[in-house]
Protein backbone atom coordinates (compact mmCIF):
# COMPACT_ATOMS: atom_id res chain seq x y z
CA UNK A 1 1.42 17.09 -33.45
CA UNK A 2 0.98 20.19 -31.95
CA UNK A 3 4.82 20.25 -31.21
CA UNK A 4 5.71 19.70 -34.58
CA UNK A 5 4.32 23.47 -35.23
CA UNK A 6 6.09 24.27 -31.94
CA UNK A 7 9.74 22.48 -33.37
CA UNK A 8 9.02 25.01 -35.84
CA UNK A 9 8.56 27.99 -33.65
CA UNK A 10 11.52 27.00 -31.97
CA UNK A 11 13.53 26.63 -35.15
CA UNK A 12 12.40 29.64 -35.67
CA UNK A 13 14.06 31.23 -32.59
CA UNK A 14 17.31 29.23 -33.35
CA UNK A 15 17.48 31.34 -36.49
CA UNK A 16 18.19 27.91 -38.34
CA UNK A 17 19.49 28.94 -41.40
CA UNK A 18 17.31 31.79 -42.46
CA UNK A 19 13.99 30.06 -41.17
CA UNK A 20 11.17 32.96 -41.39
CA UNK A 21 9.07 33.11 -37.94
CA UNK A 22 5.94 31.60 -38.43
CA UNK A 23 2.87 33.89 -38.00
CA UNK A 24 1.09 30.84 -36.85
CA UNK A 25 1.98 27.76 -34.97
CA UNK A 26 0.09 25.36 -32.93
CA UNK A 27 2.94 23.66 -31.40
CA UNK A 28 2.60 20.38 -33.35
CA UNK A 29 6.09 19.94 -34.11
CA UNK A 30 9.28 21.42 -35.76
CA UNK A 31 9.51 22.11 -39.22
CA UNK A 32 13.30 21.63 -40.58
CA UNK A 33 13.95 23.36 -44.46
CA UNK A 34 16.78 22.15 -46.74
CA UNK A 35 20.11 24.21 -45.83
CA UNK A 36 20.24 28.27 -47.29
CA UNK A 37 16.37 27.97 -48.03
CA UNK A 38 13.52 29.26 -45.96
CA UNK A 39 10.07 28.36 -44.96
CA UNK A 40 7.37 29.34 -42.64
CA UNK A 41 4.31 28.63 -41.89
CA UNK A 42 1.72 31.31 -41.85
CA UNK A 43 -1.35 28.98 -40.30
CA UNK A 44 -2.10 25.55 -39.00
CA UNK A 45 -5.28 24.30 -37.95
CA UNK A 46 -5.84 21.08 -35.57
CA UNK A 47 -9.14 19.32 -35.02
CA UNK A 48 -8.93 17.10 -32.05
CA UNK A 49 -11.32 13.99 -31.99
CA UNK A 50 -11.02 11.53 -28.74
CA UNK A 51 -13.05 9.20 -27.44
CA UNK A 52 -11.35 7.89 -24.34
CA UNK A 53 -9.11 5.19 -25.68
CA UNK A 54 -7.90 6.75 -28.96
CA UNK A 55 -7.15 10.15 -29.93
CA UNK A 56 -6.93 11.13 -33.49
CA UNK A 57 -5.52 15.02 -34.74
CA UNK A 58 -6.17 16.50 -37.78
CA UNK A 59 -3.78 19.47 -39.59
CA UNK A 60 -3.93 21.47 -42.40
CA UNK A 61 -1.17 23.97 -42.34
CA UNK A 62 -0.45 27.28 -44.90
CA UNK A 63 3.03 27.50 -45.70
CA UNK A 64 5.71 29.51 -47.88
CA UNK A 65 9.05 30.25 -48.08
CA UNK A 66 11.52 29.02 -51.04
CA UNK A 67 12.69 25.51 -49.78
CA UNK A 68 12.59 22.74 -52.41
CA UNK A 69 11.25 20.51 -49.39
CA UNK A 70 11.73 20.80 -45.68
CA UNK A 71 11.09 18.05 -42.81
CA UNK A 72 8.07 17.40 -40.22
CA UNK A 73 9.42 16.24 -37.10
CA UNK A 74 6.29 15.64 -34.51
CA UNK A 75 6.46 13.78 -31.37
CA UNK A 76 3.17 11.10 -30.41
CA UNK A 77 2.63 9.54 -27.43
CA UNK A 78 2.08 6.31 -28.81
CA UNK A 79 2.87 4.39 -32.22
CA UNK A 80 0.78 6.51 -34.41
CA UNK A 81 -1.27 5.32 -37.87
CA UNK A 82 -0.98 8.20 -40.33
CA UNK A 83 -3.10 9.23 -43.21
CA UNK A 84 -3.87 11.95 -45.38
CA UNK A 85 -7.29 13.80 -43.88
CA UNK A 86 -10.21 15.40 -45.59
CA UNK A 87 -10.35 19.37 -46.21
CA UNK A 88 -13.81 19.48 -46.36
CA UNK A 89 -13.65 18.75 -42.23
CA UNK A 90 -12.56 22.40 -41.64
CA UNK A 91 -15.05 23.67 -43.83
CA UNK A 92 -17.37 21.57 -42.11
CA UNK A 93 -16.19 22.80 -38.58
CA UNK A 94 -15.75 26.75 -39.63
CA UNK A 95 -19.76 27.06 -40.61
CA UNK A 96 -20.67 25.09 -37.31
CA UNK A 97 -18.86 27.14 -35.23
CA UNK A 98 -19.42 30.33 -37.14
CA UNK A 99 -20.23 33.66 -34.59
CA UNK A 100 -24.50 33.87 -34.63
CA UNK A 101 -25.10 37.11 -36.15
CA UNK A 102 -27.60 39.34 -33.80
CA UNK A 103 -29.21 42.55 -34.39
CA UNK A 104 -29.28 45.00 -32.27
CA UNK A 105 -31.54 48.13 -32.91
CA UNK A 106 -30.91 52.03 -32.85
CA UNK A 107 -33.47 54.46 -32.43
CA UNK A 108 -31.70 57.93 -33.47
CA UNK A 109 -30.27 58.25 -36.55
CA UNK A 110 -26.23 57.91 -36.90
CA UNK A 111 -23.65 59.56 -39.25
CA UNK A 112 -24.55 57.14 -41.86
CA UNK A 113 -28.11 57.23 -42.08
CA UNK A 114 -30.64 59.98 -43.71
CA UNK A 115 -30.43 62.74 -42.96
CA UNK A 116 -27.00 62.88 -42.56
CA UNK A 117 -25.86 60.05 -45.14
CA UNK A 118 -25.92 60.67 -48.96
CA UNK A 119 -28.67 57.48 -48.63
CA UNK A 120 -30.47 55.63 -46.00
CA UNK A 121 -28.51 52.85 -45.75
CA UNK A 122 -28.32 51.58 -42.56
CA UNK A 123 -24.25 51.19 -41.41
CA UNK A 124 -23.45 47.85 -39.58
CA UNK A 125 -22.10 49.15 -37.91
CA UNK A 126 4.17 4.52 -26.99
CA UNK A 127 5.43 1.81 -25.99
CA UNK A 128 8.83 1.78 -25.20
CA UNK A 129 11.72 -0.01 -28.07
CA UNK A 130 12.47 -3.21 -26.59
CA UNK A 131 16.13 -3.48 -25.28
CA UNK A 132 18.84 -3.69 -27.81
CA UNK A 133 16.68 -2.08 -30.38
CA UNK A 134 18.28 0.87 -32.83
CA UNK A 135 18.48 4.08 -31.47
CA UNK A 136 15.96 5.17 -34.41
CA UNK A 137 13.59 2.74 -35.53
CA UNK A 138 11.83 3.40 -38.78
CA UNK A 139 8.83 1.48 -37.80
CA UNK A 140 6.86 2.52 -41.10
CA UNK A 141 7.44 4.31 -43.93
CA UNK A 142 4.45 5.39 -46.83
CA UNK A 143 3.94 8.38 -49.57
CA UNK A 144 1.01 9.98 -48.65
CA UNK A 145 0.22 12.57 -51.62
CA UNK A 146 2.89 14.89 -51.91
CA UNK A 147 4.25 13.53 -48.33
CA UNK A 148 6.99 11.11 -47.33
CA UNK A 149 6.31 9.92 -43.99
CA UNK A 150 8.57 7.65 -41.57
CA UNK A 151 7.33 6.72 -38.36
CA UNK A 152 10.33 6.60 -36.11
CA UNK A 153 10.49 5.36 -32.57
CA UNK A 154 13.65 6.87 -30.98
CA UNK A 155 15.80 6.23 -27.74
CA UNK A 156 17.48 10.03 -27.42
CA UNK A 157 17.14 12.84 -29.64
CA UNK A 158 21.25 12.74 -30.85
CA UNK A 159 19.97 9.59 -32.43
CA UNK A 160 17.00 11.31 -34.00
CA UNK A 161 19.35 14.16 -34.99
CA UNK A 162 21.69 11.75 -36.70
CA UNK A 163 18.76 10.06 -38.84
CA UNK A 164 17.80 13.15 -40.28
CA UNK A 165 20.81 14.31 -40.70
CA UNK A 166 21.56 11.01 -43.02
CA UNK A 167 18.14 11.84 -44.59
CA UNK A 168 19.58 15.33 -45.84
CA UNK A 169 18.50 17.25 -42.71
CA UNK A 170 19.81 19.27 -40.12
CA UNK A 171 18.61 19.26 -36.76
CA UNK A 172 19.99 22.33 -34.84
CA UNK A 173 21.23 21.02 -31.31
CA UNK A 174 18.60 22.88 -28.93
CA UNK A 175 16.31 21.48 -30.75
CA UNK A 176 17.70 18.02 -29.56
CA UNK A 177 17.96 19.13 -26.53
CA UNK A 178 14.34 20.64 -26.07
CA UNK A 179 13.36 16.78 -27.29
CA UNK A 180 14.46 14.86 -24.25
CA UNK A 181 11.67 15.31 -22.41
CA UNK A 182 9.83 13.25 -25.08
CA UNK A 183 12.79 10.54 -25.19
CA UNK A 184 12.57 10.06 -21.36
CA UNK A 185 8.58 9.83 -21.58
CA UNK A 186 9.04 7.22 -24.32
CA UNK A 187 7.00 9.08 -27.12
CA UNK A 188 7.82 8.00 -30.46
CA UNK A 189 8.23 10.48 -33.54
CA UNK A 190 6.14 10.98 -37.02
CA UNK A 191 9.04 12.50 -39.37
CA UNK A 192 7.26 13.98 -42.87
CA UNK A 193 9.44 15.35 -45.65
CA UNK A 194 6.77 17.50 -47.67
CA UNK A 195 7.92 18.32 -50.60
CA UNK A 196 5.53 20.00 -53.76
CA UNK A 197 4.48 17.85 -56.73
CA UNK A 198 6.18 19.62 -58.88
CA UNK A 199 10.05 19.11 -59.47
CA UNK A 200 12.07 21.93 -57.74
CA UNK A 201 8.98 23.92 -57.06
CA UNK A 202 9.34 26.20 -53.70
CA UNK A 203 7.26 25.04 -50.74
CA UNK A 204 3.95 27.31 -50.73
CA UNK A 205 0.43 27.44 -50.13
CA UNK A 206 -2.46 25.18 -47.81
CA UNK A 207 -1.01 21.57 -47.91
CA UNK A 208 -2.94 18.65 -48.02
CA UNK A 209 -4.38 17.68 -44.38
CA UNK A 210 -2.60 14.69 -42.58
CA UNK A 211 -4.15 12.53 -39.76
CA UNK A 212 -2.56 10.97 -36.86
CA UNK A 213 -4.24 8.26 -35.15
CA UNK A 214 -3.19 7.01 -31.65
CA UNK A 215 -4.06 5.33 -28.03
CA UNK A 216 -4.55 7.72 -25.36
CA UNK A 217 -6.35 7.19 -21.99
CA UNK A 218 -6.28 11.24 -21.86
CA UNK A 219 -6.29 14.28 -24.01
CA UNK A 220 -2.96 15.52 -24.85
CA UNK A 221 -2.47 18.21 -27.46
CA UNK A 222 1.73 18.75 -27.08
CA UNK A 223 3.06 22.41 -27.06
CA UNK A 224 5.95 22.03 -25.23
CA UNK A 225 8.27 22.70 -28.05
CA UNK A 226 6.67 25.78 -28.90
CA UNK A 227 9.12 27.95 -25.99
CA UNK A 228 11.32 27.90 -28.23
CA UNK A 229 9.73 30.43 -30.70
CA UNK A 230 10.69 33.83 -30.71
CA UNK A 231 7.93 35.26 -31.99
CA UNK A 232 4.67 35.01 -30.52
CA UNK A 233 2.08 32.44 -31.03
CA UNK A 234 -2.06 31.52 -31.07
CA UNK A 235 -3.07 28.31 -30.87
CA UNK A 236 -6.85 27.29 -31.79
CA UNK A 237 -8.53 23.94 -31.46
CA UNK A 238 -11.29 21.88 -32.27
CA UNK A 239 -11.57 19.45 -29.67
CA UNK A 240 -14.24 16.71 -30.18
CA UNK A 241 -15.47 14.39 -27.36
CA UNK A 242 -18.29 13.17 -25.27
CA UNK A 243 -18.35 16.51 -23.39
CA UNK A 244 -17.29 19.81 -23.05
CA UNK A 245 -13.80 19.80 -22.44
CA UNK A 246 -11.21 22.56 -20.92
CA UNK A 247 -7.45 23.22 -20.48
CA UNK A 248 -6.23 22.00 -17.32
CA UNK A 249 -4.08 25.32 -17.40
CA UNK A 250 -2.55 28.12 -19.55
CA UNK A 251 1.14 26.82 -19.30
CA UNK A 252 2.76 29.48 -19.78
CA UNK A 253 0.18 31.80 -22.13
CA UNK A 254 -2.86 33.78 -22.10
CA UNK A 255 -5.48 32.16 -20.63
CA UNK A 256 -7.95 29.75 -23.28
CA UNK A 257 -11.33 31.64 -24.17
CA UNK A 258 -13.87 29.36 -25.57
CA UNK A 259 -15.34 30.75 -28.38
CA UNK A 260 -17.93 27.79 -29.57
CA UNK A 261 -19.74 24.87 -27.21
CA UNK A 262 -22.31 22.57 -28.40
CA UNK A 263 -23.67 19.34 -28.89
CA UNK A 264 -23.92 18.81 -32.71
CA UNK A 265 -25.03 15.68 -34.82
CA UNK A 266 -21.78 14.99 -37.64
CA UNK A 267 -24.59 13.41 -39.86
CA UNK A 268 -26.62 16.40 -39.95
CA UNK A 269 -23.39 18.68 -39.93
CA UNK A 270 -21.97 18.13 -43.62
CA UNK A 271 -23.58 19.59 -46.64
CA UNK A 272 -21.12 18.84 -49.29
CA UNK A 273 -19.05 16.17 -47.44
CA UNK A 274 -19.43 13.98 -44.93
CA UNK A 275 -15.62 14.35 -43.69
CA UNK A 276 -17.25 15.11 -40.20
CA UNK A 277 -18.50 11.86 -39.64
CA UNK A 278 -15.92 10.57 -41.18
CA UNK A 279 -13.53 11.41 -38.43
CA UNK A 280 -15.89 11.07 -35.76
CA UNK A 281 -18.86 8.39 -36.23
CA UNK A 282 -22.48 8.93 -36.53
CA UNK A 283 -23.38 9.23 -33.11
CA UNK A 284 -23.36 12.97 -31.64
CA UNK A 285 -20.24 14.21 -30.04
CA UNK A 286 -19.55 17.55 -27.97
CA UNK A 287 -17.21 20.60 -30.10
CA UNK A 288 -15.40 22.76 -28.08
CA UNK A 289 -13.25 25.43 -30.31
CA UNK A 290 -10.75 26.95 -28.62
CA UNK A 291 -8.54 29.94 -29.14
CA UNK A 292 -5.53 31.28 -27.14
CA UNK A 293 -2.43 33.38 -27.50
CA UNK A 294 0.93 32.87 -25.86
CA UNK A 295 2.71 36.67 -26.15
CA UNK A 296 5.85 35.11 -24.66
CA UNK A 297 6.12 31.75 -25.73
CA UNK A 298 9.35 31.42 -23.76
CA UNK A 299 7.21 30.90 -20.67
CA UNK A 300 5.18 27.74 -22.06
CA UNK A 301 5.96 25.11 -19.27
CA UNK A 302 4.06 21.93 -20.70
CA UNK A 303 1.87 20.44 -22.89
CA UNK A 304 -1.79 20.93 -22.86
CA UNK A 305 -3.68 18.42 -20.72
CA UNK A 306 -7.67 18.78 -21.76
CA UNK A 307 -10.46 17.66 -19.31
CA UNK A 308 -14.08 17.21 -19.11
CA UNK A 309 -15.41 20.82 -17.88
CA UNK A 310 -18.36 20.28 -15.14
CA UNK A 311 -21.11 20.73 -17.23
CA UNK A 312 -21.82 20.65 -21.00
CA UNK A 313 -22.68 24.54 -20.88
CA UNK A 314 -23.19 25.59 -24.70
CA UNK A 315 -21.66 28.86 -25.92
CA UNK A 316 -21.86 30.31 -29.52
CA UNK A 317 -19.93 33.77 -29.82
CA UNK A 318 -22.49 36.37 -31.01
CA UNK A 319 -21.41 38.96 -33.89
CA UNK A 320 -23.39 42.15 -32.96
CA UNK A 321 -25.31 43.90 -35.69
CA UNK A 322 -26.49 47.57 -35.18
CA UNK A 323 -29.34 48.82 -37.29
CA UNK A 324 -31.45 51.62 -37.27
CA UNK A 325 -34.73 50.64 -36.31
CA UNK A 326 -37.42 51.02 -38.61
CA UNK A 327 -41.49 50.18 -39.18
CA UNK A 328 -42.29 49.71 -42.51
CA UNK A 329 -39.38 50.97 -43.94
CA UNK A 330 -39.44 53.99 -42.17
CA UNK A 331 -37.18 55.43 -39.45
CA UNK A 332 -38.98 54.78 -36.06
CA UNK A 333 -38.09 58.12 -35.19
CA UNK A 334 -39.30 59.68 -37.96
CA UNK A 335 -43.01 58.17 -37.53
CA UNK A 336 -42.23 59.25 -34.32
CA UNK A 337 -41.48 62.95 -34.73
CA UNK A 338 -44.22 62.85 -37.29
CA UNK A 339 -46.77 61.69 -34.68
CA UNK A 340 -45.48 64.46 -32.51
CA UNK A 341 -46.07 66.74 -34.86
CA UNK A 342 -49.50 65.55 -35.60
CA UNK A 343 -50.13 65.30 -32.07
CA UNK A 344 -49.03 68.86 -31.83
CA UNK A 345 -51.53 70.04 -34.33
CA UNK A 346 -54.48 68.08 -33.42
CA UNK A 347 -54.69 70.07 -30.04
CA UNK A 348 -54.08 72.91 -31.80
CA UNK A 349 -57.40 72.22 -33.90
CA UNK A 350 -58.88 71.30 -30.49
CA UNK A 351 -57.94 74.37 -28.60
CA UNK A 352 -59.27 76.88 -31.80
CA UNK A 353 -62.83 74.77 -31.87
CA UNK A 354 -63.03 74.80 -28.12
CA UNK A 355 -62.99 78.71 -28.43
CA UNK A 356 -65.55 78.97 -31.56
CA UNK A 357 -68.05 77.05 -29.76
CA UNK A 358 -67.70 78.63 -26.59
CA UNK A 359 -71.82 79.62 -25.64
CA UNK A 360 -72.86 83.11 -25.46
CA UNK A 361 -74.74 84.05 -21.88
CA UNK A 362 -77.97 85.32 -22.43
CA UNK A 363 -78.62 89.19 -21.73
CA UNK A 364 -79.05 90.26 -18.50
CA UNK A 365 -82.41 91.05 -17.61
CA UNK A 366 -83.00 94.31 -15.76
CA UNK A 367 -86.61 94.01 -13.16
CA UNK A 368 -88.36 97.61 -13.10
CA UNK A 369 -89.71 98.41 -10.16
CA UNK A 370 -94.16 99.04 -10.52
CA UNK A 371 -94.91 102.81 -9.93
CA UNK A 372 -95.53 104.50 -6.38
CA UNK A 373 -98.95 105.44 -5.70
């Protein structure tokens, strides 16, 4: 999954043909464009659901370029179910996950509020073939939308090379080489030609979400293949489980900054789909989003091994607001300065009637003396 986007980031560094660098890539795969064309893709999203026994990953990924069609190659650790997914899941996710807005307030006014503005706005700021089977095994085929999908299990990557090469493909040979860890772990391959609905129409624009289903005792999310981009790369997740889960380690990039945590309810969480649910059941689940970079993705070492984080800490990313802080719809420090000023004057009016009732002491009285004699 995630390697298929990697494939593609290291197709990219092989230069295959005149493949453009993708500005995004998740490591779910390789993408593989008809010969002389060119494709790239510009964004891919994964949502992660596992439950302990079965992991399930949903993509949507943004692509353009001017190949006809082009091929998914994406290894799976098991024999993997495949389907098309719902859109209305990231939708879902992005308003759950969304930065909470807080205000945060100013008391002097800023370049662009009154006085100094024009207005007083405020500025906001798988198991293993059995012996003597092929070397590729198509073990199911279906057209899913504008997708052709063949499962393949495969025995060494020369083999896997040679099937899409009969399939009007050409796999570059590092790429075949940078698959042999796979082989040797026994993963088996999801191979997608995508290809628009419309007769010799270029590949372009958000494609239709596909979802892999597969066993998995733990959470893998595969990014090995992505070393072999030459441009570098951000993956982000939605990871969905029964707690708050964490990369075991940054193999290779920057390292993983949660930016949501939180126990949410998927019945609750749609409001014009229910794809949430869908995906996940009705029973509350733990989403962890997840964003990291890899500036050199030459040193990626691994795939990503996720793990249950000590405790189910919740974490929203706050978007901070600055306003200028008012009462009433006035500036705070104008009723301020104005109260000063008042203030000011009232002693003022003190000080003056202080003085004009200030009592006069009575004359002096002078004692005569009576007369001598």
């Amino acid at each position: 999954m995630v390697r298929a986007l990697a494939l593609l980031l290291m197709l990219v560094s092989l230069q295959l043909g005149s493949l453009i660098s993708p500005a995004y890539a998740c490591g779910c795969g390789a993408m593989v464009p008809s010969k002389e064309s060119q494709v790239s893709v510009d964004r891919e999203t994964s949502v992660v659901d596992w439950d302990g026994r079965t992991e399930q990953i949903v993509m949507r990924l943004t692509v353009r370029g001017n190949a006809p069609e082009a091929a998914w190659i994406m290894p799976v650790p098991h024999r993997a179910s495949v389907e098309l997914g719902d859109p209305g899941l990231f939708s879902e996710l992005s308003v759950l996950t969304a930065p909470e807005p807080v205000t945060r307030h100013y008391f002097w006014p800023r370049s662009d509020d009154w006085p100094f503005a024009d207005s007083g706005n405020v500025g906001d700021g798988a198991g293993a073939p059995s012996a003597g089977a092929p070397a590729v095994e198509v073990v199911g085929r279906e057209r899913l939308g504008p997708f052709d999908v063949a499962r393949l299990a495969a025995t060494d990557p020369e083999a896997l090379q040679k099937w899409l090469e009969d399939n009007g493909f050409d796999l570059p040979d590092r790429l075949a080489t940078a698959l042999k860890p796979y082989v040797e772990q026994k993963w088996e391959y999801v191979a997608i030609r995508l290809a628009p609905r419309g007769s010799g129409n270029p590949l372009s624009g958000t494609l239709e979400p596909l979802r892999l289903r597969f066993a998995s005792d733990r959470l893998v999310y595969p990014m090995r293949l992505s070393k072999l981009a030459s441009t570098p790369q951000q993956l982000g997740l939605y990871v969905l489980a029964e707690h708050r889960m964490e990369p075991s380690g940054p193999i290779g990039g920057d390292a993983p900054e949660v930016t949501y945590a939180g126990r949410i309810d998927p019945r609750s969480a749609a409001d014009d789909t229910d794809a949430l649910e869908g995906l996940t059941g009705a029973d509350p689940v733990f989403l962890t989003a997840i964003e990291q970079s890899f500036p050199h993705p030459e040193r990626i070492d691994g795939d990503h091994q996720l793990r249950a984080t000590d405790a189910d800490t919740p974490y929203r990313t706050k978007v901070y607001r600055n306003r200028l802080l008012t009462v009433g719809g006035i500036p705070a420090w104008v009723l301020s300065l104005l109260g000063a000023v008042l203030a000011a004057a009232a002693a003022v009016l003190l000080v003056r009637r202080a003085r004009r009732w200030r009592p006069v002491p009575p004359p002096a009285t002078v004692t005569v003396p009576p007369p001598l004699g």
